[in-house]
C-alpha atoms as a PDB file:
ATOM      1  CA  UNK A   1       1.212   7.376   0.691  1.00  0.00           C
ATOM      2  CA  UNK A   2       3.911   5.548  -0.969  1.00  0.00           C
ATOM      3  CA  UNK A   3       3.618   2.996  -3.265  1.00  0.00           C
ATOM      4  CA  UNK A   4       4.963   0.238  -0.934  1.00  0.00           C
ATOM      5  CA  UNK A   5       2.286   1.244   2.031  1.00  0.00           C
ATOM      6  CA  UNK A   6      -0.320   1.080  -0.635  1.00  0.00           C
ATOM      7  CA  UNK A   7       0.555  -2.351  -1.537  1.00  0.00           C
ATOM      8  CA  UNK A   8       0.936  -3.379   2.071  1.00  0.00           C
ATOM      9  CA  UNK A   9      -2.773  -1.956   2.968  1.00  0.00           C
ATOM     10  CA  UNK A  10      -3.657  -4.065  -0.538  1.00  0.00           C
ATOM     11  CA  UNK A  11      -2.106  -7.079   0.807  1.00  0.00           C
ATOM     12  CA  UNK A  12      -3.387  -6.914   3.879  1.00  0.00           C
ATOM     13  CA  UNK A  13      -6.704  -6.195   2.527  1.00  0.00           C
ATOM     14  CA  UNK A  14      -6.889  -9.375   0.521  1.00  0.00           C
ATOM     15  CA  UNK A  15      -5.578 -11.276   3.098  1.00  0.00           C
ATOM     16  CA  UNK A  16      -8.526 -10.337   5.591  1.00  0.00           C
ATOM     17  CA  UNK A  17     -11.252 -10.034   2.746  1.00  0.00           C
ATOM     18  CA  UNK A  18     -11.746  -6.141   3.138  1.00  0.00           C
ATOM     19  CA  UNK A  19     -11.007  -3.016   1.557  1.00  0.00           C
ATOM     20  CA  UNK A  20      -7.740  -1.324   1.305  1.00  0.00           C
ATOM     21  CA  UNK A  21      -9.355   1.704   2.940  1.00  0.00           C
ATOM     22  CA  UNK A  22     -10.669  -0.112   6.303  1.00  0.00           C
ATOM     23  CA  UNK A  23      -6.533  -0.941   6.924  1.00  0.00           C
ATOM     24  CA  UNK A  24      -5.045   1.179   9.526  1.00  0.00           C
ATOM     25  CA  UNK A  25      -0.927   0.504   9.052  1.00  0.00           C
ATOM     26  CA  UNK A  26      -0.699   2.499  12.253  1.00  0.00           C
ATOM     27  CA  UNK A  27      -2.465  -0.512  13.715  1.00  0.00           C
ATOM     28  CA  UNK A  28      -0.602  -3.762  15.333  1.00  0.00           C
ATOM     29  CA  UNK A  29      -0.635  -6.356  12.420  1.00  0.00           C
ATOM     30  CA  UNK A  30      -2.283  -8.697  15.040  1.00  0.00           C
ATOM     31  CA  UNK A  31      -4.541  -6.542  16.347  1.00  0.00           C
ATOM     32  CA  UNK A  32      -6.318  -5.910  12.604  1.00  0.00           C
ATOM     33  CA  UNK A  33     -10.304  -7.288  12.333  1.00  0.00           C
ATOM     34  CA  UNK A  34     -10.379 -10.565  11.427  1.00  0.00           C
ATOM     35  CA  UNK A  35      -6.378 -11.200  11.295  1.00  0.00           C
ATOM     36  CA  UNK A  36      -5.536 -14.843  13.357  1.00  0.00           C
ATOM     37  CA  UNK A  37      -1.624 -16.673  12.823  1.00  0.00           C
ATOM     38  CA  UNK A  38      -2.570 -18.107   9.994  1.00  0.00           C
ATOM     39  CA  UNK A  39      -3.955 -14.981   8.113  1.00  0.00           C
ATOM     40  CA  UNK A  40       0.099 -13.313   8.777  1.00  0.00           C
ATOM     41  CA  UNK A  41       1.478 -16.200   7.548  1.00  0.00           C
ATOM     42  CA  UNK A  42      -0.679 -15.611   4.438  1.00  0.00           C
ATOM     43  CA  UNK A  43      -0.022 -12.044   4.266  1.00  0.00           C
ATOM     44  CA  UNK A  44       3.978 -12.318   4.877  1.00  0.00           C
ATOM     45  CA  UNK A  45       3.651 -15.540   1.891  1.00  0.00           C
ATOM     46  CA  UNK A  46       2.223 -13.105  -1.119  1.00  0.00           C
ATOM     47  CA  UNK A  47       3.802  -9.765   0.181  1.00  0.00           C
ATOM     48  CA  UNK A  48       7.323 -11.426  -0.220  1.00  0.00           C
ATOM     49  CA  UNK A  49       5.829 -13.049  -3.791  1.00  0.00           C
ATOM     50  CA  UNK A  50       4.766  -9.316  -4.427  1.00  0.00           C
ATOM     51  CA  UNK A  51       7.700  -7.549  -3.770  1.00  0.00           C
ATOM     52  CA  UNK A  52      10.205 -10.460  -4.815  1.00  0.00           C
ATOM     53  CA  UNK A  53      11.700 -10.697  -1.437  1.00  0.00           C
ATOM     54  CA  UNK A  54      12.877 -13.054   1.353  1.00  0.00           C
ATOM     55  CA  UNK A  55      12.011 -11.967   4.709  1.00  0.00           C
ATOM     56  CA  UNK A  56      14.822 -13.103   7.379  1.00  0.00           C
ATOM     57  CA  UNK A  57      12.307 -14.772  10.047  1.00  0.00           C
ATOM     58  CA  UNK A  58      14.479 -12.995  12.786  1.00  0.00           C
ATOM     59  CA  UNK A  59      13.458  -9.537  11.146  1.00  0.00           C
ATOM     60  CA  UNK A  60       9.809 -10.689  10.712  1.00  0.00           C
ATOM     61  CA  UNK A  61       9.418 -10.875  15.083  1.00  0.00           C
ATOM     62  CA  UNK A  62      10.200  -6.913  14.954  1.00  0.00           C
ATOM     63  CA  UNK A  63       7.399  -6.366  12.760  1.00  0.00           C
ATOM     64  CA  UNK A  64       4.294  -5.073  14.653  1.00  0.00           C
ATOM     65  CA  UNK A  65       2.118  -2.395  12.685  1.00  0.00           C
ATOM     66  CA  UNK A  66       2.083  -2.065   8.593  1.00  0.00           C
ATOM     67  CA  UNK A  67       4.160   0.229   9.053  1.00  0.00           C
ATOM     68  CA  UNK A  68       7.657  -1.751  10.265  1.00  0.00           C
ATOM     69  CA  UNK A  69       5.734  -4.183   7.254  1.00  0.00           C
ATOM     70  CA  UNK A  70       6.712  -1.106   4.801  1.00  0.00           C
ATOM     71  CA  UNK A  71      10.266  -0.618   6.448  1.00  0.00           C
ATOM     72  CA  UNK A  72      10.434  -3.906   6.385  1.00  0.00           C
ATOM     73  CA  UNK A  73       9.523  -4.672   3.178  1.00  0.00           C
ATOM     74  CA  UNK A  74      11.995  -1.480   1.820  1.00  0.00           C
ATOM     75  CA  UNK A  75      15.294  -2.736   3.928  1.00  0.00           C
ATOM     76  CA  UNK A  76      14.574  -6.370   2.074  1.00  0.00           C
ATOM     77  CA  UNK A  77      14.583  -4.755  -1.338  1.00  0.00           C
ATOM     78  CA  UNK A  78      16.993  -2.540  -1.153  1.00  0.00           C
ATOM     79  CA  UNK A  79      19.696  -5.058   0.596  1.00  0.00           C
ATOM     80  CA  UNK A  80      18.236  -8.806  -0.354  1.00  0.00           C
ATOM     81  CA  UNK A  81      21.253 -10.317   0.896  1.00  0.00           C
END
């Protein structure tokens, strides 16, 4: 696992008050126990303090599982412009 879908699973985690290990990134975001609007908000919030980024809100409404959350998350750093 790489270290960004680590930190996303960690993130995501915190954000729903469970462990890293009961976070499925194959999952829809949405779809996660306990995860409401508010909860992604939260989660998007500290994963962009985490990884120093700025999500584009357009790019945010592709995001559905963890895993576009890691692509996601990647793309941002890699091209922050």
């Amino acid at each position: 696992m790489t270290q960004v879908a680590q930190g996303v699973r960690e993130v995501l985690a915190h954000v729903l008050n469970r462990t890293p290990d009961e976070i499925d990134l194959g999952m829809r975001i949405i779809e996660l126990p306990g995860m409401d609007s508010l909860h992604l908000v939260e989660a998007v919030t500290v994963a962009e303090a985490r990884w120093g980024v700025k999500f584009d809100e357009d790019d945010l409404f592709d995001v559905r599982t963890g895993h576009d959350l890691c692509a996601l998350i990647q793309q941002t750093a890699e091209d922050p412009s």
